[in-house]
N, C-alpha and C. Protein backbone atom coordinates (compact mmCIF):
# COMPACT_ATOMS: atom_id res chain seq x y z
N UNK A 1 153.15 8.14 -14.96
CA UNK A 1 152.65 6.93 -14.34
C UNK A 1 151.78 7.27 -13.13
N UNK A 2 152.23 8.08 -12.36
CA UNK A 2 151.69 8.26 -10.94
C UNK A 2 150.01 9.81 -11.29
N UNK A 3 150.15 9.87 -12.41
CA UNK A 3 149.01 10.50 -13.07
C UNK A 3 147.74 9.44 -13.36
N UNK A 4 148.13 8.37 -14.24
CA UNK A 4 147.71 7.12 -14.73
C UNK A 4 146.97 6.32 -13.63
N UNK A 5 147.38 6.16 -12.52
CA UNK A 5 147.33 5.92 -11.34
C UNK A 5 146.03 6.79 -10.34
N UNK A 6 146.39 7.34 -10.41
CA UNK A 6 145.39 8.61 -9.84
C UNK A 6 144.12 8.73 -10.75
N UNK A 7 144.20 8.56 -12.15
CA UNK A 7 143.07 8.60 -12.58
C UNK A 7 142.28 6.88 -12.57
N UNK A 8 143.28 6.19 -12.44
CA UNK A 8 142.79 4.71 -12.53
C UNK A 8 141.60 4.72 -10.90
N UNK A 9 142.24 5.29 -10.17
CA UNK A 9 141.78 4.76 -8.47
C UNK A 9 140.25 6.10 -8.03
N UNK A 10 140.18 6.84 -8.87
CA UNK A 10 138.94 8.16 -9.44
C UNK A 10 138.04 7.10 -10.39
N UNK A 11 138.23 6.55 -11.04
CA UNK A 11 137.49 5.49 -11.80
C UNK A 11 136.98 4.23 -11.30
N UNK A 12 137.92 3.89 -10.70
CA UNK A 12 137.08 3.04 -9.53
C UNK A 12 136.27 2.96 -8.46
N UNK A 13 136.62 4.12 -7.81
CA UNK A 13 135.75 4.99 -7.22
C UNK A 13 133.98 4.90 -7.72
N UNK A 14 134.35 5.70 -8.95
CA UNK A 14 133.52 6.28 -9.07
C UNK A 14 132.44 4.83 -9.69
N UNK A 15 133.01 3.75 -10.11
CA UNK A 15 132.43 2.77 -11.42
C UNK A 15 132.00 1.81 -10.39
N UNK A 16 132.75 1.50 -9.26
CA UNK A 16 132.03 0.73 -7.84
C UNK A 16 130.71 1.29 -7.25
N UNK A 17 130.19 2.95 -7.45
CA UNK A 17 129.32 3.83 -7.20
C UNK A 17 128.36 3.64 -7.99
N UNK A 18 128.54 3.80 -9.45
CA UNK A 18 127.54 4.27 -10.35
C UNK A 18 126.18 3.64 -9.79
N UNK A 19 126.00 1.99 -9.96
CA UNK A 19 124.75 1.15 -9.88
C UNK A 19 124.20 1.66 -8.57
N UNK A 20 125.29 1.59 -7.48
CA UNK A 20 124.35 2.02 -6.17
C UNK A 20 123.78 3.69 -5.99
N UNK A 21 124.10 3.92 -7.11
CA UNK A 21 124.09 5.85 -6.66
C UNK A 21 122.74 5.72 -7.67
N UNK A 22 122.32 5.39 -8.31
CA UNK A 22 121.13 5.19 -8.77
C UNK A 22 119.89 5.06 -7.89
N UNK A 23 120.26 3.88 -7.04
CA UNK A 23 119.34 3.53 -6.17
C UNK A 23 118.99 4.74 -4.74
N UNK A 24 119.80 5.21 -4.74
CA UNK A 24 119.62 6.25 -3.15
C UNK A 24 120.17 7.43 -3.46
N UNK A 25 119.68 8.18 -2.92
CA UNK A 25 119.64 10.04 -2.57
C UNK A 25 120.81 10.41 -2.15
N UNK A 26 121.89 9.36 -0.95
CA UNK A 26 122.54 10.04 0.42
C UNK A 26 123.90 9.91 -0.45
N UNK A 27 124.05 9.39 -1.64
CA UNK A 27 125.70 9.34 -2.21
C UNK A 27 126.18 10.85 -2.85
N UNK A 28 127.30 10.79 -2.50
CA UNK A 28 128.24 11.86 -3.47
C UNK A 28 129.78 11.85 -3.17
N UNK A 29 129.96 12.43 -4.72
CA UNK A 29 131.24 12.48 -5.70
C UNK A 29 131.61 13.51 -6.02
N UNK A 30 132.94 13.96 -6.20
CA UNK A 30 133.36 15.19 -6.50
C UNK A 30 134.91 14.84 -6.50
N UNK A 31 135.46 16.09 -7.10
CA UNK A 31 136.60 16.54 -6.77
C UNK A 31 137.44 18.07 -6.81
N UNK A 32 138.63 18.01 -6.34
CA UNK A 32 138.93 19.27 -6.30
C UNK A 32 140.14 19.31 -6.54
N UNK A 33 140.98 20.68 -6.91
CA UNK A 33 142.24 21.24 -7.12
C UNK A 33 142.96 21.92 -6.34
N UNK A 34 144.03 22.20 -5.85
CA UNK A 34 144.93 23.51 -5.27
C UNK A 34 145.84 22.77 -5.12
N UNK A 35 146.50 23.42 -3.89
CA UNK A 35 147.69 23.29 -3.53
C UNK A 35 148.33 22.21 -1.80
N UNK A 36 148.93 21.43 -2.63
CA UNK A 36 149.67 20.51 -1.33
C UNK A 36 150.77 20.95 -0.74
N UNK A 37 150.83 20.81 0.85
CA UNK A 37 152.22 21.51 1.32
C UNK A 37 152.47 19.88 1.82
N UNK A 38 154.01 19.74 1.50
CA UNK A 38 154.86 18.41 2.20
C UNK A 38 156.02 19.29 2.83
N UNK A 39 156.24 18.32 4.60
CA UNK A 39 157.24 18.92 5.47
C UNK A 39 157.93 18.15 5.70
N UNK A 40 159.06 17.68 6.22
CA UNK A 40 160.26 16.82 6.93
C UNK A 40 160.86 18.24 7.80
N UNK A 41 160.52 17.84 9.29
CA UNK A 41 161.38 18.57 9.88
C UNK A 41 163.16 17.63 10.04
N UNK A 42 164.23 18.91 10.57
CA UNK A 42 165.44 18.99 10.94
C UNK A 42 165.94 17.59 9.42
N UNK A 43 165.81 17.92 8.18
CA UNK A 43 166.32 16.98 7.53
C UNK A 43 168.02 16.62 7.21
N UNK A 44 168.30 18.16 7.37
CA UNK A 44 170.02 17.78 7.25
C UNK A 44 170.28 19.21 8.41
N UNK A 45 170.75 18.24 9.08
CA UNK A 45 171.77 19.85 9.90
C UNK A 45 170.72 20.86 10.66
N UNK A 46 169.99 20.38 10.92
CA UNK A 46 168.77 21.69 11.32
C UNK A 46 167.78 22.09 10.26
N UNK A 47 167.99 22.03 8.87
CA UNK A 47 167.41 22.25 7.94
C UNK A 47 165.56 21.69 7.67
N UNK A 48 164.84 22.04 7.82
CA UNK A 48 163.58 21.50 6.84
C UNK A 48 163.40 21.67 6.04
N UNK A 49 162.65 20.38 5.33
CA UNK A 49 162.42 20.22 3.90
C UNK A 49 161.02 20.72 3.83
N UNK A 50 160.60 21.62 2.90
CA UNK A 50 159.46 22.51 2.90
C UNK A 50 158.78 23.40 1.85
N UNK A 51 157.51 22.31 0.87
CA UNK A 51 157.61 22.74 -0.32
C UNK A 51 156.01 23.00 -0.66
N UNK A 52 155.76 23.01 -1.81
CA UNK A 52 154.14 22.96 -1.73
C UNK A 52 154.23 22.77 -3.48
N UNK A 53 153.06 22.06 -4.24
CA UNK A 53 153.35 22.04 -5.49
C UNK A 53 151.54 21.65 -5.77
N UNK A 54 151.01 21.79 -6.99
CA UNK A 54 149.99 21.44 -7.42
C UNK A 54 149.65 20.05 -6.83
N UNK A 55 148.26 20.14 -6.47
CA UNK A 55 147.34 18.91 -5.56
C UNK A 55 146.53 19.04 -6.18
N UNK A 56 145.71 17.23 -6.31
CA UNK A 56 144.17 17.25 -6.32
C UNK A 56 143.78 15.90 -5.87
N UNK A 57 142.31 15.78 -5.74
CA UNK A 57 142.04 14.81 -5.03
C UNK A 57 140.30 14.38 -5.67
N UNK A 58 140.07 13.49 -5.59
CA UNK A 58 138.56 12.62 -5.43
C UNK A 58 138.11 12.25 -4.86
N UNK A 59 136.17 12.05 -4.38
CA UNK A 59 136.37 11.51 -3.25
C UNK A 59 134.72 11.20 -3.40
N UNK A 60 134.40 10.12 -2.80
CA UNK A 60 133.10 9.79 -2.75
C UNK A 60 132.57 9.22 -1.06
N UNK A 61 131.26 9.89 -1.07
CA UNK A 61 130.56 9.63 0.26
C UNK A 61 129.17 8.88 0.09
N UNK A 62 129.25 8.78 1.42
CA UNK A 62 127.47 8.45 1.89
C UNK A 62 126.89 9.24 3.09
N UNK A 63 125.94 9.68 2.52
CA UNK A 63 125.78 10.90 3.90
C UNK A 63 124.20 10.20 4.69
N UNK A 64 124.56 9.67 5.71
CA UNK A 64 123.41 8.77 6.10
C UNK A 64 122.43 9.06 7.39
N UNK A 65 122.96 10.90 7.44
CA UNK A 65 121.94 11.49 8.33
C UNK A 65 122.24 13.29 7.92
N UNK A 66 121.63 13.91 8.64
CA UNK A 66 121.95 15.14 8.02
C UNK A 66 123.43 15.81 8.80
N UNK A 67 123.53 15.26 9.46
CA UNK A 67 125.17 15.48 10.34
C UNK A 67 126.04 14.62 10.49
N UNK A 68 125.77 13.35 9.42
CA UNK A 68 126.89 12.56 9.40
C UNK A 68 126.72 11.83 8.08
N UNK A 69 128.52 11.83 7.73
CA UNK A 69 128.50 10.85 6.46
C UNK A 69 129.92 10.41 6.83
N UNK A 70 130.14 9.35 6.16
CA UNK A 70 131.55 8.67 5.32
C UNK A 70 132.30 8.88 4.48
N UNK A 71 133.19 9.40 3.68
CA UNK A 71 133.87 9.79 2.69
C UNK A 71 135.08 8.76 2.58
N UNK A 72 135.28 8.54 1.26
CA UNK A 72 136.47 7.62 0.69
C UNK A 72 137.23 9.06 -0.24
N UNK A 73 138.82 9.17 0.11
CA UNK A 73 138.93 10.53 -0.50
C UNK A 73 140.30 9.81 -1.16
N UNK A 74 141.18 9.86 -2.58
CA UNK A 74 142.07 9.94 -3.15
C UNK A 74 142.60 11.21 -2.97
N UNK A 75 144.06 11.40 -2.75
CA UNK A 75 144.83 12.38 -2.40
C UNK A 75 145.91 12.37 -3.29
N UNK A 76 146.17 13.47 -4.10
CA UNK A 76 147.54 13.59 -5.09
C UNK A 76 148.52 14.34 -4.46
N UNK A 77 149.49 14.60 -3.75
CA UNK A 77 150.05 15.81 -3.56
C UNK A 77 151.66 16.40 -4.54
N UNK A 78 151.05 16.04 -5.91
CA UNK A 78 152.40 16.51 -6.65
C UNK A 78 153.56 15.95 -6.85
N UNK A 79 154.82 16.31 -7.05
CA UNK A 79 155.73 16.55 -6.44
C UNK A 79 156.69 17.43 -6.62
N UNK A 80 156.33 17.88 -4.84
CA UNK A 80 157.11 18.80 -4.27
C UNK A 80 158.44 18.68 -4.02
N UNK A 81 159.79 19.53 -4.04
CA UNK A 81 161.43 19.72 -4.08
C UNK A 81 161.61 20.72 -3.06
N UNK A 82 163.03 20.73 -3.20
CA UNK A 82 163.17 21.44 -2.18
C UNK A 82 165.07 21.16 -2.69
N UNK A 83 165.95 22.30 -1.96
CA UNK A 83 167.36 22.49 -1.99
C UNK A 83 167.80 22.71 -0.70
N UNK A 84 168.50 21.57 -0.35
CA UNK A 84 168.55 21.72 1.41
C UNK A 84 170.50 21.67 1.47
N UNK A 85 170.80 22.62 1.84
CA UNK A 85 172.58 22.61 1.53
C UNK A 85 173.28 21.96 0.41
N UNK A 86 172.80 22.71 -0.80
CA UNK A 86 173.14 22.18 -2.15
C UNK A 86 173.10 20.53 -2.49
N UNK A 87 171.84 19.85 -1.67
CA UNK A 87 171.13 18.70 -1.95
C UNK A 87 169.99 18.88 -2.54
N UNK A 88 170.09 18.93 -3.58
CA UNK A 88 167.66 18.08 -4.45
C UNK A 88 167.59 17.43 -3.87
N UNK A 89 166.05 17.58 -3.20
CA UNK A 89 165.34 16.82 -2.57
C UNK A 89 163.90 16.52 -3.32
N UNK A 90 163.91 15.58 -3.66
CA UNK A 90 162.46 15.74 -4.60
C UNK A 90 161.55 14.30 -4.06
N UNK A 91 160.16 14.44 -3.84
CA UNK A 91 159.20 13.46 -3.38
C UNK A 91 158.43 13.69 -4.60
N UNK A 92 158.59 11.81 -4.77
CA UNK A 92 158.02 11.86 -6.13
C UNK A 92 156.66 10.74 -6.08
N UNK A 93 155.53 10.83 -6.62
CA UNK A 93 154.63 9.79 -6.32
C UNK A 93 153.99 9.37 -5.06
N UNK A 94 153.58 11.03 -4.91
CA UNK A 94 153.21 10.94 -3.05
C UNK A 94 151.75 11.34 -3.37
N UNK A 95 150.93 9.97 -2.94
CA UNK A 95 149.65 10.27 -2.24
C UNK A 95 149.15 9.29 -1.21
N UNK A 96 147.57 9.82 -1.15
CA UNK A 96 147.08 9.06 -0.24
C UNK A 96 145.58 8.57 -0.32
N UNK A 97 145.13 7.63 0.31
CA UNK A 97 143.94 7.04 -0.13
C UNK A 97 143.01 7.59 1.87
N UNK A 98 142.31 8.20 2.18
CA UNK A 98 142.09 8.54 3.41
C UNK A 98 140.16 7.67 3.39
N UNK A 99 140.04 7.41 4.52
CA UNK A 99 138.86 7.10 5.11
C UNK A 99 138.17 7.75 6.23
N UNK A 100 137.17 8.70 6.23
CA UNK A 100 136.70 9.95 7.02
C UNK A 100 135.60 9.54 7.71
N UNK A 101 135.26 9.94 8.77
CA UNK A 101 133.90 10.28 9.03
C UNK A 101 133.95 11.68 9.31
N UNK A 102 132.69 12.14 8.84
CA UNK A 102 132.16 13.11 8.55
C UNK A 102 131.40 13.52 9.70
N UNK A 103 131.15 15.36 10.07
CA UNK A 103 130.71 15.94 10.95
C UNK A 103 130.02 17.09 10.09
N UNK A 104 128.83 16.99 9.93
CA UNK A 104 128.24 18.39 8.93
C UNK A 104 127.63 19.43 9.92
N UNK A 105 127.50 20.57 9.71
CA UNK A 105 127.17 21.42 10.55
C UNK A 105 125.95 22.08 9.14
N UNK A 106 125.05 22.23 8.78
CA UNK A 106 124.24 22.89 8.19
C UNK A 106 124.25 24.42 9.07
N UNK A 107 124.22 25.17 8.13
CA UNK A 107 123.94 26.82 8.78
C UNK A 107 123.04 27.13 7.59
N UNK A 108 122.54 26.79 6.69
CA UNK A 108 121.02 27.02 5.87
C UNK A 108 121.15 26.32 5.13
N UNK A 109 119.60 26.01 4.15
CA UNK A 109 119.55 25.43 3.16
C UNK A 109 120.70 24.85 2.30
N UNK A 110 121.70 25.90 2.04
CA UNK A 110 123.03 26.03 0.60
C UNK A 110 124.15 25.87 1.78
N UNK A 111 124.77 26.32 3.14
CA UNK A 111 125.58 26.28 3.04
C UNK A 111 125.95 25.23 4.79
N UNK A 112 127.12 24.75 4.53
CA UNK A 112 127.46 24.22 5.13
C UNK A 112 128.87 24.14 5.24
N UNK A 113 129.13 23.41 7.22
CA UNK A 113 130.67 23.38 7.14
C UNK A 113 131.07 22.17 7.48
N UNK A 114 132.12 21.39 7.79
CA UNK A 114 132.27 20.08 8.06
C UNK A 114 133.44 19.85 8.54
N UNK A 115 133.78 18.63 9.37
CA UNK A 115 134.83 18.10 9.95
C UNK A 115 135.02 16.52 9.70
N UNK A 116 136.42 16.65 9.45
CA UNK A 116 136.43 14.81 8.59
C UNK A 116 137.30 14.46 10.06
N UNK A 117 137.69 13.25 10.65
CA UNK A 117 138.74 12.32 11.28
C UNK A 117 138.76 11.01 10.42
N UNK A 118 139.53 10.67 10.49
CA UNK A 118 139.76 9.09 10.31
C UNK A 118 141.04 8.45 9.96
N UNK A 119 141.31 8.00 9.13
CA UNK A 119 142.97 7.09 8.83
C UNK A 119 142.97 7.35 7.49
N UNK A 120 144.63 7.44 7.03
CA UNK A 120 145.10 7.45 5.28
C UNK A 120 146.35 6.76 5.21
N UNK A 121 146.01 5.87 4.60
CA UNK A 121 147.15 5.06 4.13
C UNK A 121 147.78 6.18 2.71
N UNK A 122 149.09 6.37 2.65
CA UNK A 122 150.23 7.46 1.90
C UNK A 122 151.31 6.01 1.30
N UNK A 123 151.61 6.54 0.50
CA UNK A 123 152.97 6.10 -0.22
C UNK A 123 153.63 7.25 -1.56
N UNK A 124 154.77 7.34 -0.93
CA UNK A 124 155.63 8.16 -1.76
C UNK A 124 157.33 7.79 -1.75
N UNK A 125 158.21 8.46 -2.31
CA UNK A 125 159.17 8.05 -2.95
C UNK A 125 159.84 9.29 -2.81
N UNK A 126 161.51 9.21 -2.33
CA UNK A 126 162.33 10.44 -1.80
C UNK A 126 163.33 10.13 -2.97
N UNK A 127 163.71 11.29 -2.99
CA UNK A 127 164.86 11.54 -4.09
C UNK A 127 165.80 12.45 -3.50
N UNK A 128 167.11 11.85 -3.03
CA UNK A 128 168.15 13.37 -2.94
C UNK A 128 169.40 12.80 -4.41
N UNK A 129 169.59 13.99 -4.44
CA UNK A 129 170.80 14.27 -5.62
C UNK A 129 172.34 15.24 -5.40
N UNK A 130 173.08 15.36 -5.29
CA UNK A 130 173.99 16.18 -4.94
C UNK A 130 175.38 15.60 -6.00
N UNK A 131 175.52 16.95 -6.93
CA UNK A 131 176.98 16.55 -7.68
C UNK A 131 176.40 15.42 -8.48
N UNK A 132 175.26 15.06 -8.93
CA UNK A 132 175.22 14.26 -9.74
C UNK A 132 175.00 12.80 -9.39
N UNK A 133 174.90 13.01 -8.69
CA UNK A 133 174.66 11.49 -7.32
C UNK A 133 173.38 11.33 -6.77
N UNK A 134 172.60 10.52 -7.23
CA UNK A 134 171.60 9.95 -6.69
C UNK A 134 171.16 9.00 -6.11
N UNK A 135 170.40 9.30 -4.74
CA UNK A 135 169.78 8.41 -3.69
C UNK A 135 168.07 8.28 -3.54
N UNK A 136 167.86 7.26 -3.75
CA UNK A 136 166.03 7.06 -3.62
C UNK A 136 165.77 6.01 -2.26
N UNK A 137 164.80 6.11 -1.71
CA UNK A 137 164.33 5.44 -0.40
C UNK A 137 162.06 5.76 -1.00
N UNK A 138 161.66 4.60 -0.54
CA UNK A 138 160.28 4.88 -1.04
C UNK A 138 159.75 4.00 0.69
N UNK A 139 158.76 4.71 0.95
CA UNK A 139 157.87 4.71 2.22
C UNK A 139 156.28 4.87 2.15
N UNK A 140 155.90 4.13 2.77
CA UNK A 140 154.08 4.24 3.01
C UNK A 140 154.35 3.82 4.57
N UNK A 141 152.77 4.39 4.75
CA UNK A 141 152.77 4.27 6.37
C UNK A 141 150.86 4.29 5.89
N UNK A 142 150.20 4.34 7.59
CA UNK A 142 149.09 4.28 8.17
C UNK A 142 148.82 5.47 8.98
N UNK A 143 148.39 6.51 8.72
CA UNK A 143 148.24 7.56 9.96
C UNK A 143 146.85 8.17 10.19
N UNK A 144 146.87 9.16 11.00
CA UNK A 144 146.01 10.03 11.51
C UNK A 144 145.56 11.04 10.68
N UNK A 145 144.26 11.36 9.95
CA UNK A 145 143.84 11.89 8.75
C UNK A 145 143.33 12.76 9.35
N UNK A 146 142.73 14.31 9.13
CA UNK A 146 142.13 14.87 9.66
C UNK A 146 141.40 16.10 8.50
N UNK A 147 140.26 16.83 8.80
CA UNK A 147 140.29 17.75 7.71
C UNK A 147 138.84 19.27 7.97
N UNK A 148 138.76 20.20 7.25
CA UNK A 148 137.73 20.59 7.71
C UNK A 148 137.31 21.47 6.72
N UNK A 149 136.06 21.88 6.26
CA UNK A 149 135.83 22.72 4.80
C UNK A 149 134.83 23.19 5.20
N UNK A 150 134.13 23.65 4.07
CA UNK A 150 133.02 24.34 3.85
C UNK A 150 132.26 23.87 2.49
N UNK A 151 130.86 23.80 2.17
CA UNK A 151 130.41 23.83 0.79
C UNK A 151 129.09 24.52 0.98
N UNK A 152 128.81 25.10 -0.04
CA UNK A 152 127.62 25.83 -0.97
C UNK A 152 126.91 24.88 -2.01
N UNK A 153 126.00 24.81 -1.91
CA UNK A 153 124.99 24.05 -2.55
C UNK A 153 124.21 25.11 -3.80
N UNK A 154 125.00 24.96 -4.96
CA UNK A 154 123.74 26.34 -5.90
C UNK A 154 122.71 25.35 -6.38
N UNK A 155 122.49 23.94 -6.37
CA UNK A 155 121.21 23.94 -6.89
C UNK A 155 121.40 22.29 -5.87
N UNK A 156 120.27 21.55 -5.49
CA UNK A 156 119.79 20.56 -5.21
C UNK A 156 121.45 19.71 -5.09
N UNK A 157 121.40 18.91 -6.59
CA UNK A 157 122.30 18.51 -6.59
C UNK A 157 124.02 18.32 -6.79
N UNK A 158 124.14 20.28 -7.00
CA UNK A 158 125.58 20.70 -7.05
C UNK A 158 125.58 21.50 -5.95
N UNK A 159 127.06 21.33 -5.68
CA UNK A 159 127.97 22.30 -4.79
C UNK A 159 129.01 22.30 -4.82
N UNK A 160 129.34 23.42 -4.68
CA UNK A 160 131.14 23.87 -4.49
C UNK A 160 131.93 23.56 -2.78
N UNK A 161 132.86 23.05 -3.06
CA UNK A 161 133.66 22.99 -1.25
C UNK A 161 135.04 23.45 -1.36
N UNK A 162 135.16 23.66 -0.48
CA UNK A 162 136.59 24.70 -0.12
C UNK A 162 136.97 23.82 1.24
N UNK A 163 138.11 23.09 1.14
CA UNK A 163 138.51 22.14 2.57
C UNK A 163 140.09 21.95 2.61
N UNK A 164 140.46 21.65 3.55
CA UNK A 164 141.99 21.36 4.31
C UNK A 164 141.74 20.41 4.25
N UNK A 165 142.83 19.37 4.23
CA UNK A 165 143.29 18.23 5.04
C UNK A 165 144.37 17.58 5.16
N UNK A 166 144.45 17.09 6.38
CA UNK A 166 146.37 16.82 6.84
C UNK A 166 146.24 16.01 7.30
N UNK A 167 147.68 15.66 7.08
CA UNK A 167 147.61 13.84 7.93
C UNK A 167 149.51 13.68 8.30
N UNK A 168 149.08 13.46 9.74
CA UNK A 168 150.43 13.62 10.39
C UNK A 168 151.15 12.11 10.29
N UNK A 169 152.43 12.45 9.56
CA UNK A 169 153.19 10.98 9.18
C UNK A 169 154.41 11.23 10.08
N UNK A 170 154.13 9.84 10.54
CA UNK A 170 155.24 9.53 11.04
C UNK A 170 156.12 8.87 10.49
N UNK A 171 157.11 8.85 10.22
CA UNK A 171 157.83 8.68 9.01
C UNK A 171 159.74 9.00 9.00
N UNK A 172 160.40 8.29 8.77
CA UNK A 172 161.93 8.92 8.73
C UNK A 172 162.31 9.83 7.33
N UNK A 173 161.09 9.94 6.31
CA UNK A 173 161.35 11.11 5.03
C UNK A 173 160.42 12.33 5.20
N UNK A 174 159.36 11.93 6.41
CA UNK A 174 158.22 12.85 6.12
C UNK A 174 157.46 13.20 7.52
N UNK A 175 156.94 14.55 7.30
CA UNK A 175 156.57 14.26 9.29
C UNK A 175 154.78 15.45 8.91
N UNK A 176 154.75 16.11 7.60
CA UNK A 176 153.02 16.45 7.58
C UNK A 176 152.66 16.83 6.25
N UNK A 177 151.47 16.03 5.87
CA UNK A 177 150.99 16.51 4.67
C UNK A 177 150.15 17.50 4.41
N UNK A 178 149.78 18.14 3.55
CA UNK A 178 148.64 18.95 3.82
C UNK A 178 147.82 19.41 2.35
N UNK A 179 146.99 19.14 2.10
CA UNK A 179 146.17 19.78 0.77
C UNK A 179 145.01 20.82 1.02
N UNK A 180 145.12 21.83 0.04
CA UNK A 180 143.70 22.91 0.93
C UNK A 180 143.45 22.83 -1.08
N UNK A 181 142.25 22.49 -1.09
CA UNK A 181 141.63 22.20 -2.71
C UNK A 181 140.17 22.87 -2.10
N UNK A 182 139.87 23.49 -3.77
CA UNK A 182 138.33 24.10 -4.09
C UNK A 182 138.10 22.71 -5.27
N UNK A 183 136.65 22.81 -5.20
CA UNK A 183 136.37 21.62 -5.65
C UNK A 183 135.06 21.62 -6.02
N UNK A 184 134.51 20.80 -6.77
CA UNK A 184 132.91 20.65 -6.68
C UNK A 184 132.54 18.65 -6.55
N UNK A 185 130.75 19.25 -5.69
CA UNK A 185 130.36 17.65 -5.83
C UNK A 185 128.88 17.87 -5.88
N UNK A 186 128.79 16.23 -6.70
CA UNK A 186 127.28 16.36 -7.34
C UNK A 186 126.86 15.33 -5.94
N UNK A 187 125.81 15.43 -5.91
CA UNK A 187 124.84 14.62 -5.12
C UNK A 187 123.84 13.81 -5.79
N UNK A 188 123.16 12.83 -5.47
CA UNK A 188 122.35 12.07 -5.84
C UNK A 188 121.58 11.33 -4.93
């Protein structure tokens, strides 16, 4: 479901884009793969919860000067487990929808580095289990998004990016997210 989901909100994305990305130069789309780390500090007894599991994400911009754009980014981060004093801990259906502004730094033609700020609305879903006993609690919040990469441009309108981004939740299941994905995006 939470796959289904993720590809539904990449499609919208992208199908709200198409007509206007026709018309102008400054749009782009992409996405990327790796790895998400999810934390909960002191969760039982001193313990943190502390995992990392397959991530990916989508994301479409408008770049409306040569050192600044907007990005709308979809965030998957898996889900990540964890065994915290013979408790499963499993977060299930955790992402996030983030809103950036963009800081580009050009260092030549192809390559460039960048800095995102802005806000991500998250919702995910906790699971502990122990002896066969299960407890669920599900949470979204509003927080502080942040992020920073790099991309290579091999032709006009492709490039590859390599980027972080974290977003500090405040939260009683969750306290930092984090995805570092390689990725590509077309331009137009």
């Amino acid at each position: 479901m939470k796959n289904i989901f993720g590809l539904s909100v990449v499609l919208l994305i992208l199908s709200t884009l198409s007509t206007v990305v026709l018309a102008e130069h400054h749009f782009y789309v992409g996405g990327g793969i790796g790895e998400s780390y999810v934390e909960e500090d002191n969760v039982l007894a001193g313990e943190d919860f502390d995992d990392e599991d397959f991530g990916f994400k989508a994301f479409a911009g408008y770049r409306f000067h040569k050192n600044f754009a907007v990005e709308l980014d979809y965030l998957d981060y898996g889900d990540p487990e964890d065994n915290i004093l013979g408790i499963d801990i499993e977060i299930e259906d955790l992402y996030a929808v983030a809103l950036y502004g963009v800081g580009i730094l050009p260092l030549s033609d192809q390559f460039e580095l960048f800095v995102k700020l802005g806000g991500a609305y998250w919702d995910g879903k906790a699971k502990a289990t122990v002896m066969g006993l299960s407890a669920s609690s599900s949470e979204d919040g509003t927080e502080l998004a942040y992020g920073l990469g790099a991309s290579f441009a091999f032709t006009e309108k492709f490039a590859v990016r390599v980027e972080y981004e974290e977003i500090d939740v405040d939260s009683d299941d969750l306290s930092q997210l984090g995805l570092f994905t390689v990725g590509g995006e077309l331009r137009f």
